[in-house]
C-alpha atoms as a PDB file:
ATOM      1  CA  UNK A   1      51.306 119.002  33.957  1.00  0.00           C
ATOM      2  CA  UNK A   2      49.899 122.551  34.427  1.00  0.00           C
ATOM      3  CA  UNK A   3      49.033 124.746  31.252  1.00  0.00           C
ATOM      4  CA  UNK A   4      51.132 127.789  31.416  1.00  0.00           C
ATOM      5  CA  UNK A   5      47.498 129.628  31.098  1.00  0.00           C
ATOM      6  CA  UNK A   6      45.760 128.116  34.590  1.00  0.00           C
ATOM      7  CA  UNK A   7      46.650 130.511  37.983  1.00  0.00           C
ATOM      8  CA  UNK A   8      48.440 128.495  40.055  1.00  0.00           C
ATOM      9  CA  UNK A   9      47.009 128.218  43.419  1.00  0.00           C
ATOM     10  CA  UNK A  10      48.921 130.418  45.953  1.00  0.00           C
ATOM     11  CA  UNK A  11      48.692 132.013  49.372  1.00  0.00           C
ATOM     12  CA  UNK A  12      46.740 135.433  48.986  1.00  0.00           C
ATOM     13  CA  UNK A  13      49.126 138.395  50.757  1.00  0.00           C
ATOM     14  CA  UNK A  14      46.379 139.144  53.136  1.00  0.00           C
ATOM     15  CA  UNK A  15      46.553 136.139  54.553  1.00  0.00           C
ATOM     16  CA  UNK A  16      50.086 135.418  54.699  1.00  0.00           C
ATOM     17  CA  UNK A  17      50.235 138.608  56.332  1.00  0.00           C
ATOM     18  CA  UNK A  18      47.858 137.654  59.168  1.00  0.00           C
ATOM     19  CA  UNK A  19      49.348 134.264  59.340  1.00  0.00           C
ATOM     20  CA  UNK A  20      52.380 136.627  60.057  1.00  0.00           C
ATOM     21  CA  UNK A  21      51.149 138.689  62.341  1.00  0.00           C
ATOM     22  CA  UNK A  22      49.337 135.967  64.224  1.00  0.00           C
ATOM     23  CA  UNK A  23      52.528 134.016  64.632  1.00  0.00           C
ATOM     24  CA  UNK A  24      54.059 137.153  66.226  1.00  0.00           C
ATOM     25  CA  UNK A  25      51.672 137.816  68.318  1.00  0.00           C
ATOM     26  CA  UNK A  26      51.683 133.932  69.665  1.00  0.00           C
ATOM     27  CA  UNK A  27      55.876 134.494  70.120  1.00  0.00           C
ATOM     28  CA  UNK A  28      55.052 137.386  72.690  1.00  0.00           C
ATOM     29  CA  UNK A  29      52.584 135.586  74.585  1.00  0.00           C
ATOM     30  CA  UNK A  30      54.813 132.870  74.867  1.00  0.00           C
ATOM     31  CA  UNK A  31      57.842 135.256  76.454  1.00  0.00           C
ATOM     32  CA  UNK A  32      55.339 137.466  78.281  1.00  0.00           C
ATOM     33  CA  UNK A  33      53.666 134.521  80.204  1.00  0.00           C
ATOM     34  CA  UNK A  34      55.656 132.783  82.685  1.00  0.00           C
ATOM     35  CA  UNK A  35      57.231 136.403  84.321  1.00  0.00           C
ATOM     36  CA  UNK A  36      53.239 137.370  84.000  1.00  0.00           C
ATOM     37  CA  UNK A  37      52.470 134.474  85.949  1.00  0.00           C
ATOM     38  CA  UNK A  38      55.259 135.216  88.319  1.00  0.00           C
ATOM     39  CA  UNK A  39      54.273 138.738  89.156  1.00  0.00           C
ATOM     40  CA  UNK A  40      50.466 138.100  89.317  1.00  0.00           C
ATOM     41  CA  UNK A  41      51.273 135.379  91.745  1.00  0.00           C
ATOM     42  CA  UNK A  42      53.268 137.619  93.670  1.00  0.00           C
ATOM     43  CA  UNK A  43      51.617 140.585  93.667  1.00  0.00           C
ATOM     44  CA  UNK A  44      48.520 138.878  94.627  1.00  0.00           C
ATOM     45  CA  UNK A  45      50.213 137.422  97.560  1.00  0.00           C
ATOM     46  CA  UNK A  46      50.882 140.786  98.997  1.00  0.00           C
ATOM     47  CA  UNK A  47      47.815 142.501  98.009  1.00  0.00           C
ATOM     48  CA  UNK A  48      46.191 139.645 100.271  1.00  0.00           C
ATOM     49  CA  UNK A  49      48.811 140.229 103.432  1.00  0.00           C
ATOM     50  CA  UNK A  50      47.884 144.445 103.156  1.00  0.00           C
ATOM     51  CA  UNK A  51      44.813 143.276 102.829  1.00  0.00           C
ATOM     52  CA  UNK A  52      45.071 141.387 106.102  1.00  0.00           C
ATOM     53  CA  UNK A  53      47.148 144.152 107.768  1.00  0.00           C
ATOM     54  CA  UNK A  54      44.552 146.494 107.029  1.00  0.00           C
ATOM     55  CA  UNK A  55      41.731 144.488 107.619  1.00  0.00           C
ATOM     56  CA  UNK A  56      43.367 144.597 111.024  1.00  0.00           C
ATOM     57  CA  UNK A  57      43.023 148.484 111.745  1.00  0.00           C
ATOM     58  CA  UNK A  58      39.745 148.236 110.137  1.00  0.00           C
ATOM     59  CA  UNK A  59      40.403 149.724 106.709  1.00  0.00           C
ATOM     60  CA  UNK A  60      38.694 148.585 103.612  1.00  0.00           C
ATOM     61  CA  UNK A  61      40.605 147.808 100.569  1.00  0.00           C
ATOM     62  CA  UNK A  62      40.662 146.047  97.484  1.00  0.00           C
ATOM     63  CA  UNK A  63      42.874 145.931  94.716  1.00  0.00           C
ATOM     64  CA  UNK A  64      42.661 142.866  92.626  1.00  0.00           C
ATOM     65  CA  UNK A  65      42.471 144.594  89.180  1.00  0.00           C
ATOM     66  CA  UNK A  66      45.494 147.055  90.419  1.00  0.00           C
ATOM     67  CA  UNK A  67      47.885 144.245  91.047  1.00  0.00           C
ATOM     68  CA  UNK A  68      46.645 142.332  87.938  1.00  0.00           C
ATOM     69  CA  UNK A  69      47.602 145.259  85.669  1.00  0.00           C
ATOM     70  CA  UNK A  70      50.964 145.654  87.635  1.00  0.00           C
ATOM     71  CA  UNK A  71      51.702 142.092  86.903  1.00  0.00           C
ATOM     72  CA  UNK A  72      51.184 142.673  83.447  1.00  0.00           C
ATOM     73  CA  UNK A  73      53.935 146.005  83.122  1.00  0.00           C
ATOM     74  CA  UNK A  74      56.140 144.558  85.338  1.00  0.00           C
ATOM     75  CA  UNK A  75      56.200 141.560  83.468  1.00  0.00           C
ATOM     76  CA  UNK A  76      56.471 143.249  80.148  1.00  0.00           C
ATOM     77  CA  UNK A  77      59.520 145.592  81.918  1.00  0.00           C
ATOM     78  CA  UNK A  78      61.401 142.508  82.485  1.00  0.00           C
ATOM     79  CA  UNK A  79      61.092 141.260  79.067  1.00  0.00           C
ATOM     80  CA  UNK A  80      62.018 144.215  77.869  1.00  0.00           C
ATOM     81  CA  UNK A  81      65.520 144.623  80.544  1.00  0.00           C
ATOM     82  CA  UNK A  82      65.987 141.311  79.245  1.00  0.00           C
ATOM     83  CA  UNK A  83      66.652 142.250  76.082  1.00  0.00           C
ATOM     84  CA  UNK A  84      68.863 145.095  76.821  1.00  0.00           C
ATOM     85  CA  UNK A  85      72.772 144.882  75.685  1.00  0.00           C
ATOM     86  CA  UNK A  86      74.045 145.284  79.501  1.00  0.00           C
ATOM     87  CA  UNK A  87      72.016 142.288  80.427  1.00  0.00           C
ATOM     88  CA  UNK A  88      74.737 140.267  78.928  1.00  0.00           C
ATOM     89  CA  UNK A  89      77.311 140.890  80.514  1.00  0.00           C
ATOM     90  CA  UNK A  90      78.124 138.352  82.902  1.00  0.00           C
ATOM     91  CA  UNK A  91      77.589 135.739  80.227  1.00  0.00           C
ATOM     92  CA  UNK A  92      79.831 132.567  80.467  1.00  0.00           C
ATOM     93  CA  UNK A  93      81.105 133.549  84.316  1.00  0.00           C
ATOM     94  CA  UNK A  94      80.116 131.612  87.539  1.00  0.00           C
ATOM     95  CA  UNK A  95      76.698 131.607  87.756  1.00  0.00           C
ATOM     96  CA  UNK A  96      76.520 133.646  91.106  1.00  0.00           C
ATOM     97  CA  UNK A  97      77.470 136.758  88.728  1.00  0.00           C
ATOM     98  CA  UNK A  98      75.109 136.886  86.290  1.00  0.00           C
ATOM     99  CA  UNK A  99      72.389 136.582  88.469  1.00  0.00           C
ATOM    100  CA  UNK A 100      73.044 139.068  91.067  1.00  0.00           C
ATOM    101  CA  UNK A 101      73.842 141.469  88.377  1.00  0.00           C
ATOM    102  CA  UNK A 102      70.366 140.499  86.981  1.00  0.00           C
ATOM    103  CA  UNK A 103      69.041 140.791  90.230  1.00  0.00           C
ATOM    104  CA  UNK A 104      70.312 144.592  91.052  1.00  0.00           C
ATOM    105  CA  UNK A 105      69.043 145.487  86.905  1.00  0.00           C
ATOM    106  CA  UNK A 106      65.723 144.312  87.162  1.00  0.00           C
ATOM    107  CA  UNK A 107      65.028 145.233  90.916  1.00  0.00           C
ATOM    108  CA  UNK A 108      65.693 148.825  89.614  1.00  0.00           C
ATOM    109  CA  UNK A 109      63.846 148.338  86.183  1.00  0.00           C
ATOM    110  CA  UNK A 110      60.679 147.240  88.329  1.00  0.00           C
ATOM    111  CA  UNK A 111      61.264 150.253  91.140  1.00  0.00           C
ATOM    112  CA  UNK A 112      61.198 152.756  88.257  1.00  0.00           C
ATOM    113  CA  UNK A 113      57.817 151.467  86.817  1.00  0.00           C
ATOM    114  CA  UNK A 114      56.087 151.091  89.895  1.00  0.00           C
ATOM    115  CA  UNK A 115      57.221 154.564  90.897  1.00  0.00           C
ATOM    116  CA  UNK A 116      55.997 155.815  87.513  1.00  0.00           C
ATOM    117  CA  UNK A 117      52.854 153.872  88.529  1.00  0.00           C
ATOM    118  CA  UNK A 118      52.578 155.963  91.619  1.00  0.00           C
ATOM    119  CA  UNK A 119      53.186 159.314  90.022  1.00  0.00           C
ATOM    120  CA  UNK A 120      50.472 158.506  87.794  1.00  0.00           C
ATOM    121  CA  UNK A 121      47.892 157.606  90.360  1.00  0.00           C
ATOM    122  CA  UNK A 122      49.221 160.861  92.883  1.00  0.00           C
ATOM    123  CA  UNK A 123      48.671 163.413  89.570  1.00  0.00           C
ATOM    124  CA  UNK A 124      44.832 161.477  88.588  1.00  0.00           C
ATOM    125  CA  UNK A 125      44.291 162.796  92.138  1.00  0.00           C
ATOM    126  CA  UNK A 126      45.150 165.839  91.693  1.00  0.00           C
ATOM    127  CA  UNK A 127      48.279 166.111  92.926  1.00  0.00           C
ATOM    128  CA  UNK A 128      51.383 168.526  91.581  1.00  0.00           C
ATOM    129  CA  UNK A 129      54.581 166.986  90.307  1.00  0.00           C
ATOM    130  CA  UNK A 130      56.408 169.122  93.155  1.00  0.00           C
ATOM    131  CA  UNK A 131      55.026 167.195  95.902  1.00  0.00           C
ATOM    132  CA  UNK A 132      55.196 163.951  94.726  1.00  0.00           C
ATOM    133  CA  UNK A 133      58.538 163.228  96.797  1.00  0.00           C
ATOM    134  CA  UNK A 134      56.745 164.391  99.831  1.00  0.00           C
ATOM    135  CA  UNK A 135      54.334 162.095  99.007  1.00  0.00           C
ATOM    136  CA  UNK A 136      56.059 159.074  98.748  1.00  0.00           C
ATOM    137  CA  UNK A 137      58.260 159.893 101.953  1.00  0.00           C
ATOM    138  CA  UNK A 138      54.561 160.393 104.043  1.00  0.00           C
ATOM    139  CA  UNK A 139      53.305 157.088 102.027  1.00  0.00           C
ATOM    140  CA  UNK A 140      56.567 154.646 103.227  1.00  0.00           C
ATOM    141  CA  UNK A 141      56.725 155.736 106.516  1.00  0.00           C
ATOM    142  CA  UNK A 142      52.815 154.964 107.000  1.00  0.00           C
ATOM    143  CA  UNK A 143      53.600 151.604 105.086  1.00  0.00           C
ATOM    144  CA  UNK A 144      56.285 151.092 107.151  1.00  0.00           C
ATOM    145  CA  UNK A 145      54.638 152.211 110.524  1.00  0.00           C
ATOM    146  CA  UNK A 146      51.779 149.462 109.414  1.00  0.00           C
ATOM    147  CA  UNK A 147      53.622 146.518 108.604  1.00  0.00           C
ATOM    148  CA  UNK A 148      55.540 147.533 111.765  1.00  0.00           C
ATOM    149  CA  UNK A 149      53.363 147.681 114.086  1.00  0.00           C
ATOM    150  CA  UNK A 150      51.630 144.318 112.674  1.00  0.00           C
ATOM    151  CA  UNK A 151      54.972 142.674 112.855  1.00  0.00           C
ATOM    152  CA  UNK A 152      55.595 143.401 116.605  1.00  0.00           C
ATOM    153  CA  UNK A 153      51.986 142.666 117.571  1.00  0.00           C
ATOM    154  CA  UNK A 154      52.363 139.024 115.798  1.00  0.00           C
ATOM    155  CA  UNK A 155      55.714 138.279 116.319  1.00  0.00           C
ATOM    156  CA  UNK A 156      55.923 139.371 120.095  1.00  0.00           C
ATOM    157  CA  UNK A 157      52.181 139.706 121.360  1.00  0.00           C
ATOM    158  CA  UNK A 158      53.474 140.265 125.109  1.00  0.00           C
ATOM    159  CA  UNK A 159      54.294 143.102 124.117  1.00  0.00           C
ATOM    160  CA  UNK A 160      50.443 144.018 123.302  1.00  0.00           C
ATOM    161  CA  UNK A 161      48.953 144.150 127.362  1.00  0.00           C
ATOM    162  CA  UNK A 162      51.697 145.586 129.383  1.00  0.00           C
ATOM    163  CA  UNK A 163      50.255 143.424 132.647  1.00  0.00           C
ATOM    164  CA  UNK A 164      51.809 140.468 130.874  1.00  0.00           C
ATOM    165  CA  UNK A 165      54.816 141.902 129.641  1.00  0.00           C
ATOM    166  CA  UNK A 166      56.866 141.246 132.916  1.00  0.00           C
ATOM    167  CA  UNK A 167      55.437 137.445 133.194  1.00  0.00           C
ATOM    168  CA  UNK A 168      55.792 136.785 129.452  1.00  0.00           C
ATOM    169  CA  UNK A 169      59.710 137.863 129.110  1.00  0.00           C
ATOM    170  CA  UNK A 170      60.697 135.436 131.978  1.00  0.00           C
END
């Protein structure tokens, strides 16, 4: 039996409070991983095909780091969409629903950060706020024109001499 005059031996608050806080922590890394993974996968995989399309024209580029740290928000977005209200509400219908609407929600969650990402990089360069749209008009159409041009030279390369062109479409 303990005297009623000896501490009893108890968890300090300090430490309860980083066991706490460390337990916390270890819950978010568990939810932020596996989309994390996802989008550093992915991103990855097309920062390696620009890489190759621009490789092509003879452009350097590099961008590890950039899609790393897009990975990361983009992951964090969707954990956060996923905890929205709407994101519930196709909950207990047939399962095409619910993941279409999911779909369409988090395809627009992820275009508004990576267009905030883009706004960001255009004013670091200097850039006004005005002609930002112009911007990203001029910056798809060049993106498009690229991956164009790379998809008709691969996918149809008769179409690259024109002294073949007859020969090759018989």
């Amino acid at each position: 039996m303990i005297a009623m005059n000896q501490p009893a031996i108890a968890v300090s608050a300090p430490t309860l409070g980083l066991r706490r806080a460390f337990d916390w922590w270890l819950a978010q890394v568990k939810h932020v991983l596996p989309p994390t993974i996802f989008f550093f996968v992915g991103f990855n995989l097309i920062l390696w095909t620009k890489h190759l399309i621009l490789r092509e024209h003879d452009i350097e580029f590099s961008g590890f780091v950039v899609a790393t740290l897009a990975a990361l928000l983009v992951g964090k977005a969707v954990l956060v969409t996923d905890n929205l209200p709407l994101m519930h509400r196709f909950d207990g219908r047939p399962l095409i629903q619910p993941i279409l609407f999911k779909t369409a929600i988090y395809w627009w969650c992820i275009l508004v950060v990576r267009l905030a990402e883009e706004l960001i990089y255009f004013l670091v360069g200097g850039g006004a706020i005005s002609d930002f749209p112009t911007f990203l008009v001029e910056a798809l159409l060049l993106a498009a024109l690229l991956v164009d041009s790379n998809l008709v030279d691969g996918a149809v390369p008769c179409l690259r001499n024109s002294s073949r062109t007859q020969y090759a479409l018989w």
